[in-house]
Protein backbone atom coordinates (compact mmCIF):
# COMPACT_ATOMS: atom_id res chain seq x y z
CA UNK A 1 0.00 0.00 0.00
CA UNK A 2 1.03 3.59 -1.10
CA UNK A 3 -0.02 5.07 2.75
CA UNK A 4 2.51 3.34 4.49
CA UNK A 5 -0.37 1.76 6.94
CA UNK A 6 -0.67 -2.11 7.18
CA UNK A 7 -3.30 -3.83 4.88
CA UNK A 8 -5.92 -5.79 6.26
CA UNK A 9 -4.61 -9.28 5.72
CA UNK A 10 -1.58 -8.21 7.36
CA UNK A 11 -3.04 -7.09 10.59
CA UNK A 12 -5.38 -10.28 10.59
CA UNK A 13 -2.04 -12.43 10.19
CA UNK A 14 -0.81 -10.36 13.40
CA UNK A 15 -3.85 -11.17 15.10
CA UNK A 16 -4.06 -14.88 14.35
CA UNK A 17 -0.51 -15.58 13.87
CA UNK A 18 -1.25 -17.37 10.92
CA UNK A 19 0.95 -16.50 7.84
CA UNK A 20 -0.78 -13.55 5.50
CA UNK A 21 -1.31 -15.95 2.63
CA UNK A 22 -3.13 -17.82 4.50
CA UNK A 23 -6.13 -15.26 4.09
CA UNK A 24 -8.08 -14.17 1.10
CA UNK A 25 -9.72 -10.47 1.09
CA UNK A 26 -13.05 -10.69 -1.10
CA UNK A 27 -13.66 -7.19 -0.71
CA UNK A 28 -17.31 -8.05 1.07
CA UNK A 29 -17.86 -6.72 4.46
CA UNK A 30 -20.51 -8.70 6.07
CA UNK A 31 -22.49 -7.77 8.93
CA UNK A 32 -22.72 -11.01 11.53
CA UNK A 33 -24.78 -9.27 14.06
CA UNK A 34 -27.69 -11.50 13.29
CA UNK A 35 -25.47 -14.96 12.83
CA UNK A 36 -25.11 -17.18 15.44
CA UNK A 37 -21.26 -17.44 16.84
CA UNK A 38 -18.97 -19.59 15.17
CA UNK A 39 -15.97 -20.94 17.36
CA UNK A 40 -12.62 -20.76 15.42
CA UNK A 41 -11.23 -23.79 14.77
CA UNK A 42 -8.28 -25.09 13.11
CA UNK A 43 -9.26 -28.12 12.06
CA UNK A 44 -5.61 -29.01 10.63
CA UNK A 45 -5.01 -29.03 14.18
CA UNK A 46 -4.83 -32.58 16.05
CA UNK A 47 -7.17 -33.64 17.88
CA UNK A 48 -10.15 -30.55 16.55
CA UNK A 49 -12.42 -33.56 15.77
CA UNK A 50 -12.03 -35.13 18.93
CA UNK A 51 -15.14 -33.38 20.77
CA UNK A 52 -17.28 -33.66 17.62
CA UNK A 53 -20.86 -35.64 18.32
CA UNK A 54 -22.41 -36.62 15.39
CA UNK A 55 -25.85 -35.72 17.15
CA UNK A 56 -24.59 -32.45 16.37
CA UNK A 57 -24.53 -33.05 12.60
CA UNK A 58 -28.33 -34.36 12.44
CA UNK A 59 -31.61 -31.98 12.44
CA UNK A 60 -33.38 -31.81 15.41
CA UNK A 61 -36.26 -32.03 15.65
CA UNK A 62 -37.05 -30.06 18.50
CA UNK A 63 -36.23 -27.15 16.20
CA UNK A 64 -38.75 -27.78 13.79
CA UNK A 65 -41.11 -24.57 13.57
């Protein structure tokens, strides 16, 4: 960048840790106000799949309005 102030990806690398090409900027700015919260997860890392429940995965059918 011309300004000499740090893109985007680069300050979400130096949040994370995570290299900078690990991230792609769409140029979409979403608002997730109304989304329910998603946990990062790495799941590279070992072990992520370990608490999994495959309950989790079906519909339920308490949920159905």
């Amino acid at each position: 960048m011309t300004s000499g102030k740090p893109d985007t990806l680069s300050i979400l690398a130096d949040l994370t840790g995570y290299p900078r090409e690990r991230f792609e900027y769409t140029g979409k700015i979403r608002d997730r106000s109304g989304m329910e919260p998603t946990p990062i997860v790495d799941w590279e890392q070992e072990g992520a799949w370990d608490d999994l429940d495959a309950s989790e995965l079906e519909d339920d059918p308490d949920d159905a309005d």
